[in-house]
Protein backbone atom coordinates (compact mmCIF):
# COMPACT_ATOMS: atom_id res chain seq x y z
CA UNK A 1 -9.00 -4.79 18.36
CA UNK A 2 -6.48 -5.40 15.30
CA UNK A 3 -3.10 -7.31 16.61
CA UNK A 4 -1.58 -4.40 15.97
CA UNK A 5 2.10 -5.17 16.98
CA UNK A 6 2.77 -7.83 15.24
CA UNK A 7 1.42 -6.04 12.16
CA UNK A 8 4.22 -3.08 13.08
CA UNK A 9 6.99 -5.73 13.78
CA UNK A 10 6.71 -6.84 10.13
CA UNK A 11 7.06 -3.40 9.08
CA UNK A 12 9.67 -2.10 10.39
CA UNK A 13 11.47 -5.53 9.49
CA UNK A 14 10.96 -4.90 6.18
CA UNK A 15 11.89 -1.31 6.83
CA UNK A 16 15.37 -3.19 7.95
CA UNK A 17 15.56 -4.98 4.81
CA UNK A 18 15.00 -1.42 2.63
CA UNK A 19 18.09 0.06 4.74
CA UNK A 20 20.16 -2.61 4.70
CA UNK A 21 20.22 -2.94 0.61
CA UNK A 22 20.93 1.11 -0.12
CA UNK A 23 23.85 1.83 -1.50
CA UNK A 24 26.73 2.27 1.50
CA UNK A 25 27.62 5.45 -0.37
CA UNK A 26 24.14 6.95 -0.04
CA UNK A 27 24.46 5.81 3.61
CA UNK A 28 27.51 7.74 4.06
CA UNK A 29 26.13 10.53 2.10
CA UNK A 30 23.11 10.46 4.27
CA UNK A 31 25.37 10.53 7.20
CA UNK A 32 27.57 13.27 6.46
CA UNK A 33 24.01 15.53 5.87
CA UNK A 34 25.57 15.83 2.00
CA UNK A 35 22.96 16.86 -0.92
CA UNK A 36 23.70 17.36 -4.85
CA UNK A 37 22.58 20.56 -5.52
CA UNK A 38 19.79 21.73 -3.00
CA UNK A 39 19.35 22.02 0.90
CA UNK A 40 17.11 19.51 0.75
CA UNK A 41 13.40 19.00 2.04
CA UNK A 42 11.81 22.51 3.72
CA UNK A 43 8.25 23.67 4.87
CA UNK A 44 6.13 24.34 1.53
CA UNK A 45 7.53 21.42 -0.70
CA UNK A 46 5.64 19.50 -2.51
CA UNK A 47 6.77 16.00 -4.02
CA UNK A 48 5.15 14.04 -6.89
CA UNK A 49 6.12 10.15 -6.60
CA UNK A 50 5.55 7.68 -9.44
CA UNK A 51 6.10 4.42 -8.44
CA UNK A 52 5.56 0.91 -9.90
CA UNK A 53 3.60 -1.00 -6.42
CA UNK A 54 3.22 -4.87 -5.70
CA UNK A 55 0.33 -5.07 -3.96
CA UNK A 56 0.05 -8.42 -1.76
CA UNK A 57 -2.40 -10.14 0.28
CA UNK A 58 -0.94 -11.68 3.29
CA UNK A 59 -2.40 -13.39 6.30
CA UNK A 60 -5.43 -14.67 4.38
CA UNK A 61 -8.45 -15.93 5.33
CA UNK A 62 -11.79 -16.59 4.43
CA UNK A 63 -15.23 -18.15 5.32
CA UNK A 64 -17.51 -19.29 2.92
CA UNK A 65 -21.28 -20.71 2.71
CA UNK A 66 -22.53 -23.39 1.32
CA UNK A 67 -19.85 -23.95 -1.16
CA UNK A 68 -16.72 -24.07 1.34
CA UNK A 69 -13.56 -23.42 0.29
CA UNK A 70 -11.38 -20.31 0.48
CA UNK A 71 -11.85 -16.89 -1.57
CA UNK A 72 -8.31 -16.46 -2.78
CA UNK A 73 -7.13 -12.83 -3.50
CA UNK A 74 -4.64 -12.36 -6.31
CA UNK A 75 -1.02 -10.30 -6.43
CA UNK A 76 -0.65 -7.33 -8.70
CA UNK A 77 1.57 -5.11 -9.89
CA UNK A 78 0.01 -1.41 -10.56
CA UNK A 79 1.42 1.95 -11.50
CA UNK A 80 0.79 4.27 -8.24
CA UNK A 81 0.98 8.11 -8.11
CA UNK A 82 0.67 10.01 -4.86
CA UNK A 83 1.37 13.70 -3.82
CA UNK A 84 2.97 14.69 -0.50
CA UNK A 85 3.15 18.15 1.06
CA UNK A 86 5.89 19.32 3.58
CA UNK A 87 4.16 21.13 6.90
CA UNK A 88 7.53 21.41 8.41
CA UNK A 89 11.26 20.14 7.24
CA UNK A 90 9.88 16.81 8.88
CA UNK A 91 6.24 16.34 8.56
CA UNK A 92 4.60 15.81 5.80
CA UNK A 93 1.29 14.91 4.32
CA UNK A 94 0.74 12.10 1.38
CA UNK A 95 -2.63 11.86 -0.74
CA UNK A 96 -3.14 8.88 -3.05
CA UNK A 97 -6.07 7.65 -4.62
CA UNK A 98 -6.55 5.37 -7.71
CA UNK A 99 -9.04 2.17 -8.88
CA UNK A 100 -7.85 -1.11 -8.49
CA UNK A 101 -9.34 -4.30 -10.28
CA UNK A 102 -9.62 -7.76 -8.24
CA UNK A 103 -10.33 -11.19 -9.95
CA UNK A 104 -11.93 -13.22 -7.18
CA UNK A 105 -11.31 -17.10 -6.79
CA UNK A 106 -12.96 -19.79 -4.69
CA UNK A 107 -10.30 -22.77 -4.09
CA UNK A 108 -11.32 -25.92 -2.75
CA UNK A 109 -14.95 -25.86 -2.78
CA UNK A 110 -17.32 -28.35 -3.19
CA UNK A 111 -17.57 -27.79 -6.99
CA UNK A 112 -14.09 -26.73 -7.30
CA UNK A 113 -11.92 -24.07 -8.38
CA UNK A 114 -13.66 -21.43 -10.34
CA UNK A 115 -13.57 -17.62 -10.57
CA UNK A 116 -16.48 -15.66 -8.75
CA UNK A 117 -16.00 -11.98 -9.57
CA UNK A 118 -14.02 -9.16 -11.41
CA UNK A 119 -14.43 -6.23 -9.02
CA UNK A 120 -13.62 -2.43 -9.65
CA UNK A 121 -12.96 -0.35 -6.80
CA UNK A 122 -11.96 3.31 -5.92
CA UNK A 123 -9.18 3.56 -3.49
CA UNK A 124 -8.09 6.80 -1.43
CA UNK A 125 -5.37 7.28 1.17
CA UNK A 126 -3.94 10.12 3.63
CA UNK A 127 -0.70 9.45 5.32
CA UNK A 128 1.35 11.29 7.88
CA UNK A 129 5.36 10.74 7.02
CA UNK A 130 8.02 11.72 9.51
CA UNK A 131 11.47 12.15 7.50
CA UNK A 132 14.33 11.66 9.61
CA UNK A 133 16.99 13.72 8.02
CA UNK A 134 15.23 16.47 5.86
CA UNK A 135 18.66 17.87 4.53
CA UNK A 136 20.51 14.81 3.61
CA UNK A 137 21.02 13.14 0.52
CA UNK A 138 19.04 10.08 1.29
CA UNK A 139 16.41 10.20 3.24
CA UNK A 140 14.45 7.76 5.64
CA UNK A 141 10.74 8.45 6.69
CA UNK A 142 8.16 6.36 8.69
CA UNK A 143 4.35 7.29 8.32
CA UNK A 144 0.89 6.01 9.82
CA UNK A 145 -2.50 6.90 8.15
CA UNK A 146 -5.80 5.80 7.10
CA UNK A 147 -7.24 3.74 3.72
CA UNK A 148 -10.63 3.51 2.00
CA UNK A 149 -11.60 1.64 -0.43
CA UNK A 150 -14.88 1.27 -2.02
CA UNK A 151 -16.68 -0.84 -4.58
CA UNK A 152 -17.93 0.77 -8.00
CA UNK A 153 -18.67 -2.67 -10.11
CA UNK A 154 -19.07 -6.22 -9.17
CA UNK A 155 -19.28 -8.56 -12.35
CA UNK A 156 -20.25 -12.23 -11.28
CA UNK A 157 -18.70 -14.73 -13.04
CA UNK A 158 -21.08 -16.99 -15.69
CA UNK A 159 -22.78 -19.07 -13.28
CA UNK A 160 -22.55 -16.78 -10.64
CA UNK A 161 -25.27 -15.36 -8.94
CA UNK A 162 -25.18 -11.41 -8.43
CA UNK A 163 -23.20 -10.49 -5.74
CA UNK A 164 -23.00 -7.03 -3.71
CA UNK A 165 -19.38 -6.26 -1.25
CA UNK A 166 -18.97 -3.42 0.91
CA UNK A 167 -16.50 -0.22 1.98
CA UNK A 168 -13.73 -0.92 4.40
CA UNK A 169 -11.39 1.44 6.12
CA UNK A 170 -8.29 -0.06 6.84
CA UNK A 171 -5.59 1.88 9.42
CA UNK A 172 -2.05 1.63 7.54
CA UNK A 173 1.83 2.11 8.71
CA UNK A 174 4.42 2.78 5.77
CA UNK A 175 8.45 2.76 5.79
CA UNK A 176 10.43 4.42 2.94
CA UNK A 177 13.34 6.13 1.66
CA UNK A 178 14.24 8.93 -0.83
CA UNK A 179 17.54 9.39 -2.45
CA UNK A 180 17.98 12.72 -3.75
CA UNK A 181 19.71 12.65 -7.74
CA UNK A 182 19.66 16.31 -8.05
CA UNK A 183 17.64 19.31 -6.76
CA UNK A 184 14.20 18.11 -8.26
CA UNK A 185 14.64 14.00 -8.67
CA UNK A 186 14.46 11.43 -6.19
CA UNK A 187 14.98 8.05 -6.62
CA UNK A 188 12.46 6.51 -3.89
CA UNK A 189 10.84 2.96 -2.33
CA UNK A 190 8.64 2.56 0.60
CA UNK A 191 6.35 -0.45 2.06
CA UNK A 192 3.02 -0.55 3.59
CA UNK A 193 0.97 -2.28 5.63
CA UNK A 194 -2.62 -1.80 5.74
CA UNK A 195 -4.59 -3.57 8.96
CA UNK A 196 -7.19 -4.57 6.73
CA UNK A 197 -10.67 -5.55 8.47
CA UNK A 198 -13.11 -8.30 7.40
CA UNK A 199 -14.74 -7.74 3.64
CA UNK A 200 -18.22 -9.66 3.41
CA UNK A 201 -19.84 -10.71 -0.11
CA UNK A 202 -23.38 -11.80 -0.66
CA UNK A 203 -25.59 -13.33 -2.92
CA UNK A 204 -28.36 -15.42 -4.00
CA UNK A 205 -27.49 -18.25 -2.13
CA UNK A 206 -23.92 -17.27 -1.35
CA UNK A 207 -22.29 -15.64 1.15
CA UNK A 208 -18.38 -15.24 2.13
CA UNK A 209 -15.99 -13.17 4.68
CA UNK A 210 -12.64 -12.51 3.48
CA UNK A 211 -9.83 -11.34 6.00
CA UNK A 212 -6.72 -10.19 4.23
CA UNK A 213 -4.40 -7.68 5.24
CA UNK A 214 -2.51 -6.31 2.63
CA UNK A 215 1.40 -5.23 1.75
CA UNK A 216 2.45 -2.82 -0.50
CA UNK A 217 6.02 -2.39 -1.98
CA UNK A 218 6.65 0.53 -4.54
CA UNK A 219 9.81 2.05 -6.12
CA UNK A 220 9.76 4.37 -8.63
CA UNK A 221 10.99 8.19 -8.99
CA UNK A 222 10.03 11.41 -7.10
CA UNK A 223 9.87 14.83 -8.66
CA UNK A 224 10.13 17.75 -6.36
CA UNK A 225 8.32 21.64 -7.00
């Protein structure tokens, strides 16, 4: 079973950290239930979000054979786009999916440090979002969902032999905000946590276990229709 509450503590600390940096005059905006120019979020809305995400391994680690060492996983920055729908004032539903590219290390091994892979993979999500005040100017939500990922190449590095990974489906908790500008643009930022379970690699010769859960921070802007 995945240590889950110590996961959610981290979230909703950064969720603290999100709140406590807005604007006070959103905050008293948000307060007063004030909007721009609309009556804010309603059943049948749909949002577009376009966001540019830090995606970050934490809580890394890794098993390797017969090299030893770690397999490191890298930071990156990616453009994100996702597409919520609005069941209720409240409850909504986020889609995202994308590709992501990965340039695998292995640190400390008995030969050294030397890359072992470049590795494509397709990436999906569905979310659930709760927003707390629908009508206001800005915004809060908290959401809980589900992540796959999948592999679609796996280049070995020269020297490398061939190596084959697998599909993991990682449980995920997210914390954001939107700030309405006007009746179709939002200024918005969330984080995420995804609970991510044990990836394996294998090869001729080679195998490794990687366990790495993973944050996510976006900001970007949000167009409503």
């Amino acid at each position: 079973m995945y240590p889950v509450s110590g996961h959610c503590k981290t979230l909703f600390v950064l969720f603290a950290v999100i709140v406590s940096c807005t604007p006070p005059h959103a905050v008293q905006a948000a307060a007063h239930g004030t909007t721009p120019s609309s009556t804010g979020w309603q059943q049948g809305d749909w949002l577009i979000r376009l966001k540019a995400t830090g995606v970050i391994p934490v809580n890394e680690s890794s098993e390797t054979s017969p090299l030893g060492g770690r397999l490191e996983t890298p930071s990156q920055v990616l453009p994100t786009l996702d597409i919520s729908y609005f069941l209720t004032d409240h409850w909504s539903i986020e889609a995202m999916a994308g590709f992501i590219s990965t340039d695998y290390r292995l640190k400390d091994s008995l030969p050294g440090d030397f890359k072992v892979s470049h590795t494509r993979s397709g990436t999906a999500s569905l979310v659930a979002q709760y927003h707390f005040l629908p009508k206001a100017t800005l915004n809060p939500y908290l959401g809980a969902g589900v992540n796959h990922t999948w592999p679609i190449s796996v280049e070995s590095a020269t020297g490398v032999p061939e190596i084959t990974t697998e599909s993991i489906t990682s449980p995920l908790f997210d914390a954001g905000l939107d700030y309405r500008l006007s009746e179709h643009w939002y200024a918005t930022a969330n984080v995420r946590y995804a609970i991510t379970p044990a990836q394996h690699f294998s090869g001729d010769g080679f195998n490794a276990k990687s366990d790495t859960d993973v944050l996510v921070l976006g900001a970007g802007m949000g167009l409503r229709f």
